[in-house]
N, C-alpha and C. Protein backbone atom coordinates (compact mmCIF):
# COMPACT_ATOMS: atom_id res chain seq x y z
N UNK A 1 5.61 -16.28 -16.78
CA UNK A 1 4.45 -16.26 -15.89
C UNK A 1 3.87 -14.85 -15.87
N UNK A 2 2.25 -14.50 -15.80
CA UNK A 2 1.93 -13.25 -16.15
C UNK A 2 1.85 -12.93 -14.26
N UNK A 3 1.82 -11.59 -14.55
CA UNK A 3 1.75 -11.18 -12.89
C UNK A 3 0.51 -11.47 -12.55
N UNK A 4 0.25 -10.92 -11.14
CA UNK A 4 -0.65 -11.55 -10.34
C UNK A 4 -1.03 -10.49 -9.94
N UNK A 5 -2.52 -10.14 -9.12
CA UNK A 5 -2.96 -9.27 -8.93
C UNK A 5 -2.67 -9.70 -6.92
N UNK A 6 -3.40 -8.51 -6.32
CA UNK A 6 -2.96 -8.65 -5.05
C UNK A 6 -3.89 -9.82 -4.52
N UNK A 7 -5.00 -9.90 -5.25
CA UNK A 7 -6.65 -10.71 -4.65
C UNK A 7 -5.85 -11.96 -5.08
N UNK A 8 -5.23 -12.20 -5.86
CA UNK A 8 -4.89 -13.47 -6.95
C UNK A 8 -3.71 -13.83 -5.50
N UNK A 9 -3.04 -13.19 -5.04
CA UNK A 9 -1.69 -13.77 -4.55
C UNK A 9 -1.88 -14.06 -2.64
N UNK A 10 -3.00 -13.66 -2.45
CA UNK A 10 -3.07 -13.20 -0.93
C UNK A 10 -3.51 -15.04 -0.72
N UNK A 11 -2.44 -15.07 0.71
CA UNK A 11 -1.96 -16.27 1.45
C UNK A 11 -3.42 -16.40 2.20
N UNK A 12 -4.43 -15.81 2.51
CA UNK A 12 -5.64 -16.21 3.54
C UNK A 12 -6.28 -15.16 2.69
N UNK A 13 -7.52 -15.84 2.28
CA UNK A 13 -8.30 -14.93 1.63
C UNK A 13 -9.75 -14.79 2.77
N UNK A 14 -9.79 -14.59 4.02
CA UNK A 14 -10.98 -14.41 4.88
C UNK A 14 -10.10 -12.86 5.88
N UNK A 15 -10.86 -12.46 6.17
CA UNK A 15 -10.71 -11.13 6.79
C UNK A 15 -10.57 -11.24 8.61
N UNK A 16 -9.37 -10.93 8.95
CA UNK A 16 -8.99 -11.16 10.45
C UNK A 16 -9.26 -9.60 10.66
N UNK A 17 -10.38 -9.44 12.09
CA UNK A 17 -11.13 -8.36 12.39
C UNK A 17 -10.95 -8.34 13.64
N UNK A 18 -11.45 -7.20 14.51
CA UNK A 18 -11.48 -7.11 15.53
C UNK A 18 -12.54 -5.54 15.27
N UNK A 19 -13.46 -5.59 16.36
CA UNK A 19 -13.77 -3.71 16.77
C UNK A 19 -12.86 -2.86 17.52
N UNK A 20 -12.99 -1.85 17.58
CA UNK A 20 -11.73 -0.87 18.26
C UNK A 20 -12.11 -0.87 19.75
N UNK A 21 -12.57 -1.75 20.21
CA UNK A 21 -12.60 -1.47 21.70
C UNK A 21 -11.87 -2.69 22.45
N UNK A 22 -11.67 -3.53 21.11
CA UNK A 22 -10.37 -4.93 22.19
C UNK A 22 -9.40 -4.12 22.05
N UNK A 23 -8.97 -5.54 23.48
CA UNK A 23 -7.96 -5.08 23.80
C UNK A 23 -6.48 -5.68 22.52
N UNK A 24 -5.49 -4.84 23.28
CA UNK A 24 -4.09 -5.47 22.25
C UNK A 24 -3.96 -6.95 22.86
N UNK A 25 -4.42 -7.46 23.48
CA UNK A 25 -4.15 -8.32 23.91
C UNK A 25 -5.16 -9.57 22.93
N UNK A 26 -6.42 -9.19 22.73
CA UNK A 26 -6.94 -9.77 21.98
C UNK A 26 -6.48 -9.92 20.16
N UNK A 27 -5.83 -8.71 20.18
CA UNK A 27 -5.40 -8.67 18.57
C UNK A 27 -4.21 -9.86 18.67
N UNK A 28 -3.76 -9.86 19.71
CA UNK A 28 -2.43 -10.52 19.64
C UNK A 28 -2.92 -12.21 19.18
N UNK A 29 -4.07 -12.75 20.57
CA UNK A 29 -4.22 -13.57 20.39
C UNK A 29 -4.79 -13.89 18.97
N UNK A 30 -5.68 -13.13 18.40
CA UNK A 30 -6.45 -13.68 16.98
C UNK A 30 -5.26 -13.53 15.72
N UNK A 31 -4.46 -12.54 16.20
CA UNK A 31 -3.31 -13.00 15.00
C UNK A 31 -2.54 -14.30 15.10
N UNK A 32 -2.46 -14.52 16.22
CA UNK A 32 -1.72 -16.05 16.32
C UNK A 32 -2.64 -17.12 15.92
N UNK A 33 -3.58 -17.22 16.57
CA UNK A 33 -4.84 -18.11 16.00
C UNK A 33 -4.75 -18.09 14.44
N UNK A 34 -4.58 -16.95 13.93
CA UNK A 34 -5.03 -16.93 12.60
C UNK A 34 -4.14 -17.12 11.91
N UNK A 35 -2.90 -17.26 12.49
CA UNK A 35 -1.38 -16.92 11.79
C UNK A 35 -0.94 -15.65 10.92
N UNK A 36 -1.35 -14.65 11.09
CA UNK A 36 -1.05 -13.46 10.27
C UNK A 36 -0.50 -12.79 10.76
N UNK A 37 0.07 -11.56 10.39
CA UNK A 37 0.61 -10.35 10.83
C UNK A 37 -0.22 -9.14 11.10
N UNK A 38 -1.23 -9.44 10.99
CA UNK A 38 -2.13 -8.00 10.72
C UNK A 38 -3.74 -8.58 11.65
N UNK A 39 -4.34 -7.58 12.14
CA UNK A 39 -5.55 -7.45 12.26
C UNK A 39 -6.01 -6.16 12.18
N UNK A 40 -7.52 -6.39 11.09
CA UNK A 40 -7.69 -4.99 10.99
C UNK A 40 -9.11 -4.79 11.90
N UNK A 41 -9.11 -3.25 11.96
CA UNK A 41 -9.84 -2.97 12.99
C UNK A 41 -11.29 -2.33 12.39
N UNK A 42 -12.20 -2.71 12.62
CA UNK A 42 -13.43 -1.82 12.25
C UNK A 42 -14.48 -1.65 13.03
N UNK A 43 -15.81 -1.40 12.24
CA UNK A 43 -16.52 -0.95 13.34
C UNK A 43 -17.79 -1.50 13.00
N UNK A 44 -19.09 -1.22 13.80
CA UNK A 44 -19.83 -2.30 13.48
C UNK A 44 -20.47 -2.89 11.56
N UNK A 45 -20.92 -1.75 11.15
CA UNK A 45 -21.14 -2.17 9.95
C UNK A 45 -20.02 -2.27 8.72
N UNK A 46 -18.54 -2.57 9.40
CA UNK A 46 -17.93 -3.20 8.58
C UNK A 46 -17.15 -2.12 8.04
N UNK A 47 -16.90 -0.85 8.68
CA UNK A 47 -16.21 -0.02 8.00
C UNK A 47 -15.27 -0.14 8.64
N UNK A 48 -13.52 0.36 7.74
CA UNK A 48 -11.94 -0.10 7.99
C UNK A 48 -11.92 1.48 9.00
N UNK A 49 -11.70 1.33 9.89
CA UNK A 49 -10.90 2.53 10.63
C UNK A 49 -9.12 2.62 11.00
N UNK A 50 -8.96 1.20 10.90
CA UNK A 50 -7.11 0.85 11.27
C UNK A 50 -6.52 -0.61 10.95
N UNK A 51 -5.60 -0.45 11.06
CA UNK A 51 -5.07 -1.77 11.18
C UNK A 51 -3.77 -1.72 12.32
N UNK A 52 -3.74 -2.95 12.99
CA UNK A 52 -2.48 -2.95 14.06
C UNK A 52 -1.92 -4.55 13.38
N UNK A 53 -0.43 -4.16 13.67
CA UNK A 53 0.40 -5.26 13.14
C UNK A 53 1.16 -5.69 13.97
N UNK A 54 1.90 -6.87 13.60
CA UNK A 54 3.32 -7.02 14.46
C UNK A 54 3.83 -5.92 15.11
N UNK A 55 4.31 -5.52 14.02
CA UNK A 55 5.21 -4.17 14.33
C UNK A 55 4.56 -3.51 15.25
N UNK A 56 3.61 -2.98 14.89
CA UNK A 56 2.56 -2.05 16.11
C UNK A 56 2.83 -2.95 17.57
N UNK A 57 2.60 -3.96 17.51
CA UNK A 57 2.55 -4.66 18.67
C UNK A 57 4.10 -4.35 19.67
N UNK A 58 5.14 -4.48 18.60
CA UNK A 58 6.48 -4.15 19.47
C UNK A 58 6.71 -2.88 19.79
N UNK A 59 6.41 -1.75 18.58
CA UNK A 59 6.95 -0.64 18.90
C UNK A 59 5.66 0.60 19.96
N UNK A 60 4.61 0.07 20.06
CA UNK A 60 4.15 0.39 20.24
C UNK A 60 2.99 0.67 21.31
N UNK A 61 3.53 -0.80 21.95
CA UNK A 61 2.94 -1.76 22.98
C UNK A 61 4.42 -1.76 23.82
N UNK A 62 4.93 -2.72 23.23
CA UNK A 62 6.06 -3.57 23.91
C UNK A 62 6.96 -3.04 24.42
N UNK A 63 7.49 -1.85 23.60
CA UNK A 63 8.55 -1.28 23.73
C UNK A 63 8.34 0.14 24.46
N UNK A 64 6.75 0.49 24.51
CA UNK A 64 6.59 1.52 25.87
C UNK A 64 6.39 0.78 26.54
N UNK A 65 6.40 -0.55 27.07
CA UNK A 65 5.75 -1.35 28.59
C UNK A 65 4.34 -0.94 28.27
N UNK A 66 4.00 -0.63 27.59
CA UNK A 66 2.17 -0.48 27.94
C UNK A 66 1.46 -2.10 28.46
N UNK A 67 0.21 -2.10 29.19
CA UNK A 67 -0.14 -3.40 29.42
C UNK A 67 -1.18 -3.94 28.84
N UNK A 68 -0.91 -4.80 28.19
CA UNK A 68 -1.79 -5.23 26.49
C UNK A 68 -3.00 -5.67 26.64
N UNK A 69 -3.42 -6.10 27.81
CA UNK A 69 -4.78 -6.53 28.38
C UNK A 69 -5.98 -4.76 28.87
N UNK A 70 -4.91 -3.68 28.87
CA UNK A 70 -5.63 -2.52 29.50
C UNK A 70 -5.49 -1.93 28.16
N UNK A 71 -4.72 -2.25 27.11
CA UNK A 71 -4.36 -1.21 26.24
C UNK A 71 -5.44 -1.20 24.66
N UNK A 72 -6.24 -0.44 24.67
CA UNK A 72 -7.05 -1.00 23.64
C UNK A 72 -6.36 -0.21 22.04
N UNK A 73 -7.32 -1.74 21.08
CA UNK A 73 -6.15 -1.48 19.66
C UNK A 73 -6.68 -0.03 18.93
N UNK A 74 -7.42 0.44 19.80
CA UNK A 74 -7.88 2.32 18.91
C UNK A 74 -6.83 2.64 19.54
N UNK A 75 -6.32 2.90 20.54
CA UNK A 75 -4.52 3.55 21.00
C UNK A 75 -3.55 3.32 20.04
N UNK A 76 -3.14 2.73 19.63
CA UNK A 76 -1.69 2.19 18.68
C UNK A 76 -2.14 2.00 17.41
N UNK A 77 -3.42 1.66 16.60
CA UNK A 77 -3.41 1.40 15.80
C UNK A 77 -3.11 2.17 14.82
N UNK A 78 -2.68 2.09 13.23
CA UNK A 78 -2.77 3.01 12.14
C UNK A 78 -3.73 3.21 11.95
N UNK A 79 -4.43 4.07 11.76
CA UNK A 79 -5.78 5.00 11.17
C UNK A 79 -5.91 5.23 10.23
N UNK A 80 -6.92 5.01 9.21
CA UNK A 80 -6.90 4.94 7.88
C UNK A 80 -5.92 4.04 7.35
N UNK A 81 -5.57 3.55 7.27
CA UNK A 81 -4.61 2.85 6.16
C UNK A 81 -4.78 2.83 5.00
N UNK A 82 -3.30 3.07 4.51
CA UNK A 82 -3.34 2.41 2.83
C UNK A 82 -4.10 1.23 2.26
N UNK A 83 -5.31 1.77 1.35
CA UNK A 83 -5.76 0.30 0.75
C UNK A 83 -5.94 0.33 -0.78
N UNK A 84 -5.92 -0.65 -1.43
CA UNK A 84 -5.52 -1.19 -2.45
C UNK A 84 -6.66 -2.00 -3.26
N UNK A 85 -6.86 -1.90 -4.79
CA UNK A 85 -7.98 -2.45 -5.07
C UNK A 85 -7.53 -4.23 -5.34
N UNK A 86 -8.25 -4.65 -5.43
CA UNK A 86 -8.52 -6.28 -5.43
C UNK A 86 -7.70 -6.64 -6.89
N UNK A 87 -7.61 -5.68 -7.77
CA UNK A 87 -6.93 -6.21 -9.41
C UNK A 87 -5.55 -4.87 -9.38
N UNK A 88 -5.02 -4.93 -7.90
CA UNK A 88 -4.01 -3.87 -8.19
C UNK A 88 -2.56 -5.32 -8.13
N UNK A 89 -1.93 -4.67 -9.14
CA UNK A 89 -1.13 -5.75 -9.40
C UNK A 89 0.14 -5.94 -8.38
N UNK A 90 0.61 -7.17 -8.34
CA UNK A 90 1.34 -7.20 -6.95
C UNK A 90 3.04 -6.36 -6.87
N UNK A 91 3.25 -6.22 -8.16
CA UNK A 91 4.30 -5.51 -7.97
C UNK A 91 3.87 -3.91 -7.35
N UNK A 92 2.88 -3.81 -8.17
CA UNK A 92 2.42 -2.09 -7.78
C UNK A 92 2.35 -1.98 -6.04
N UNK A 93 1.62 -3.00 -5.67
CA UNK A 93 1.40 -3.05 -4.38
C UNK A 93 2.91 -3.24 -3.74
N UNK A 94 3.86 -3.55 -3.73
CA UNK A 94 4.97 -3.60 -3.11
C UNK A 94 5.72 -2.67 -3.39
N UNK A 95 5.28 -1.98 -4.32
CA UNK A 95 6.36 -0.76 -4.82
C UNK A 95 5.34 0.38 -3.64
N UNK A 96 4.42 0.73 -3.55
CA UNK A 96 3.24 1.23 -2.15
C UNK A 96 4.37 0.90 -1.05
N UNK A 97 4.54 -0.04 -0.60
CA UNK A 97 4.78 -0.79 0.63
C UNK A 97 6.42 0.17 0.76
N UNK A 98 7.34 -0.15 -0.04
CA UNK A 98 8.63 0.07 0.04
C UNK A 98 8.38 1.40 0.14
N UNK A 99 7.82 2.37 -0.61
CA UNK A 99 8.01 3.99 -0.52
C UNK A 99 7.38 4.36 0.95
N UNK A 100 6.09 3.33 1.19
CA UNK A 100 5.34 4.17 2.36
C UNK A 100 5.75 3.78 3.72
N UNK A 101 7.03 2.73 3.92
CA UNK A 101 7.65 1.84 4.76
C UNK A 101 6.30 0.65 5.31
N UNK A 102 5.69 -0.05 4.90
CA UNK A 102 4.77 -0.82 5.37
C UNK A 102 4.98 -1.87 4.69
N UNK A 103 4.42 -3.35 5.60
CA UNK A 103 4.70 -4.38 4.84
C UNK A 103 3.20 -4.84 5.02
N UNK A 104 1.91 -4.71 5.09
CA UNK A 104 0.62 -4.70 5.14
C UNK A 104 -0.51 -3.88 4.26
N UNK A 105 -1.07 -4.18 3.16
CA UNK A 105 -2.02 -3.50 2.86
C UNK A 105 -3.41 -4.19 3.01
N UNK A 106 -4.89 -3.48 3.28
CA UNK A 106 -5.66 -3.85 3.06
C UNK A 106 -6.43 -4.04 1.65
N UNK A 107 -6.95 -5.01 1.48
CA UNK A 107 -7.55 -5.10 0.15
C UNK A 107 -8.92 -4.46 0.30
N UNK A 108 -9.83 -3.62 -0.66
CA UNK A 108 -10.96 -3.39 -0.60
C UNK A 108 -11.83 -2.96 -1.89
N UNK A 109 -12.87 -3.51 -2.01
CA UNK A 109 -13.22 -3.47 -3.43
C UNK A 109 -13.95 -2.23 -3.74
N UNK A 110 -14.58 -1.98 -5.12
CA UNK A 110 -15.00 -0.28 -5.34
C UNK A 110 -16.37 -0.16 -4.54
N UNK A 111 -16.69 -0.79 -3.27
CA UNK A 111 -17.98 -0.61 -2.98
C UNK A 111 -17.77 -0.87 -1.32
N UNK A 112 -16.38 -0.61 -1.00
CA UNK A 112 -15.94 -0.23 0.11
C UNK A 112 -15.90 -1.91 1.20
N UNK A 113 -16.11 -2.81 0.37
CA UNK A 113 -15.95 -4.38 1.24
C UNK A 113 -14.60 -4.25 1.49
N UNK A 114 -14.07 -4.81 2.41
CA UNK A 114 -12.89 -5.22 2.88
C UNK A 114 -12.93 -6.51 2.02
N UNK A 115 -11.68 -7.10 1.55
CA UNK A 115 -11.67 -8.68 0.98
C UNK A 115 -10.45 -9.35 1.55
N UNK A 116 -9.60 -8.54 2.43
CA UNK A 116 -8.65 -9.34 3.19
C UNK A 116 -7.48 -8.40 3.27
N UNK A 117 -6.10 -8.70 3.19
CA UNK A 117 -4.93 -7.97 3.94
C UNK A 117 -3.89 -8.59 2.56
N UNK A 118 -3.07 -7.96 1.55
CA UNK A 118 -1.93 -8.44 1.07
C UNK A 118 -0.77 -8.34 1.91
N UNK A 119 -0.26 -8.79 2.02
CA UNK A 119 1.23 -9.42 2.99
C UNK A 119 2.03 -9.07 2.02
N UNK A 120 3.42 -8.62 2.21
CA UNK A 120 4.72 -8.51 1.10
C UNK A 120 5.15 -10.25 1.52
N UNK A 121 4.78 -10.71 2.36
CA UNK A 121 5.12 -12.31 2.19
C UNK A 121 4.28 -12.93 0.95
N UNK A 122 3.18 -12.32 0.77
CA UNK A 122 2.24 -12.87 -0.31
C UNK A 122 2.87 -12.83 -2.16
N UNK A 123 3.87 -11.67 -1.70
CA UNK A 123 4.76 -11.65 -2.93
C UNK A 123 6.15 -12.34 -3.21
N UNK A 124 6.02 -12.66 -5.02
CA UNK A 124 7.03 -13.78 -5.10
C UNK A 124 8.47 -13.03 -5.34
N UNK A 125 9.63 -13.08 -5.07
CA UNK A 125 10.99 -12.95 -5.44
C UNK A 125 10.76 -11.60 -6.76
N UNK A 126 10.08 -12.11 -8.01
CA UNK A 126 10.37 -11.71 -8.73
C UNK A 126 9.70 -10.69 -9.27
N UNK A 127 8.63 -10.36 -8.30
CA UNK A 127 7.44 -8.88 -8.20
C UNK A 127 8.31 -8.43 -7.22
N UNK A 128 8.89 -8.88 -5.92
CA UNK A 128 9.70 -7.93 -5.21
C UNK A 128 10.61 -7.01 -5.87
N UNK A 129 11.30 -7.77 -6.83
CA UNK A 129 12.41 -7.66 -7.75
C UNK A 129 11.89 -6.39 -8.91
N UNK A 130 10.92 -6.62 -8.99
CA UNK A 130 10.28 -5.16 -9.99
C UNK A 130 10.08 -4.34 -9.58
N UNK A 131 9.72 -4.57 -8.56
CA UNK A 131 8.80 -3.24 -7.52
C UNK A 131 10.07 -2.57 -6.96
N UNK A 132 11.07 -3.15 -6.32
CA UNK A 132 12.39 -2.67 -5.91
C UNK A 132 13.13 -1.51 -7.49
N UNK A 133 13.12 -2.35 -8.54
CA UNK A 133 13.77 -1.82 -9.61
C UNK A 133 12.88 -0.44 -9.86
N UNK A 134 11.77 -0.62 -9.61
CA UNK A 134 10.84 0.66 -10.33
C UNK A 134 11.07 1.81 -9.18
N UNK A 135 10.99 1.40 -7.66
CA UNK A 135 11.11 2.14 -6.71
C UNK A 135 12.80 3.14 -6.72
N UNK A 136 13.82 2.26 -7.44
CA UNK A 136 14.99 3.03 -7.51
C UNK A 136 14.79 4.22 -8.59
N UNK A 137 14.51 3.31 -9.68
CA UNK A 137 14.43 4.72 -11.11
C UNK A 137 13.23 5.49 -10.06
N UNK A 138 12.49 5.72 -9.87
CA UNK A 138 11.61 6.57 -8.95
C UNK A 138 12.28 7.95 -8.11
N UNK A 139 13.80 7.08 -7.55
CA UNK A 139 14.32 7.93 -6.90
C UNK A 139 15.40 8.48 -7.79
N UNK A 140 16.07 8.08 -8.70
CA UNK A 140 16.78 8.61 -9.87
C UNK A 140 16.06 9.97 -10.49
N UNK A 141 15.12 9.63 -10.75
CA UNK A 141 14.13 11.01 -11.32
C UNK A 141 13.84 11.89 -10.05
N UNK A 142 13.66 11.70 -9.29
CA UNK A 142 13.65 12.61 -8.34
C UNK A 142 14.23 13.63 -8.23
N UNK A 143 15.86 12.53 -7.86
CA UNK A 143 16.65 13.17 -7.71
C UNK A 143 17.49 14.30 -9.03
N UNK A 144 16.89 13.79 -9.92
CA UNK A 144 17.35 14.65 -11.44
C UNK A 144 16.39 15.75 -11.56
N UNK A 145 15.20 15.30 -10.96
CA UNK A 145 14.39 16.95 -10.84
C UNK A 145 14.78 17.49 -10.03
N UNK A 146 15.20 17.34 -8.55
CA UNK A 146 15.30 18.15 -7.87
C UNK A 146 16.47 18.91 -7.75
């Protein structure tokens, strides 16, 4: 089977949004609605400023007690995020994910569209399996240079 690109493998190909002035409480709800892990955040004409995730939601929300209805997603969110072009291949993209600790990238094409969110759920066993192998020799050389 030939690999897959990230655009080729992504589980929801429509863009779960929000502006930076909802609340976490709203991200929460449209990720459940939507079933994803991610909502990304922008601004009116469509430019990426963040993304807030699960994770964001526990460590960041949950786990200070903050109150998710007062707490808006420009507070907690990641800023800038890592994004990824639409024909970046899915191992590459998970080998990103493992070094930069994230399991979320945004997709965006050379003319700055958002086209959706790759998920490391969006990847199969056996791109994990490469991306893991390439990420070790990565640290082998490292560690032989350094």
């Amino acid at each position: 089977m030939a690999e897959r690109t990230v655009f080729q493998s992504m589980s929801q190909k429509h863009v779960v949004s929000l502006g930076s002035h909802a609340s976490v409480w709203d991200a929460a709800c449209v990720m459940t609605r939507a079933n994803c892990g991610s909502v990304l955040i922008v601004d009116t004409p469509g430019t990426l400023l963040g993304i807030v995730t699960e994770r964001d939601l526990m460590t960041r929300v949950l786990a200070k007690a903050l109150n998710p209805e007062k707490t808006m997603v420009s507070e907690v969110m990641t800023r800038g995020p890592c994004c990824v072009a639409p024909e970046t291949w899915v191992s590459d993209a998970v080998l990103i994910m493992i070094e930069r600790g994230f399991r979320h990238l945004p997709i965006m094409n050379a003319q700055g569209k958002i086209l959706g969110v790759f998920s490391v759920r969006d990847a199969l066993p056996r791109e994990i399996s490469n991306a893991v192998e390439l990420a070790e020799f990565n640290d082998q050389v490292n560690d032989a240079l350094a």
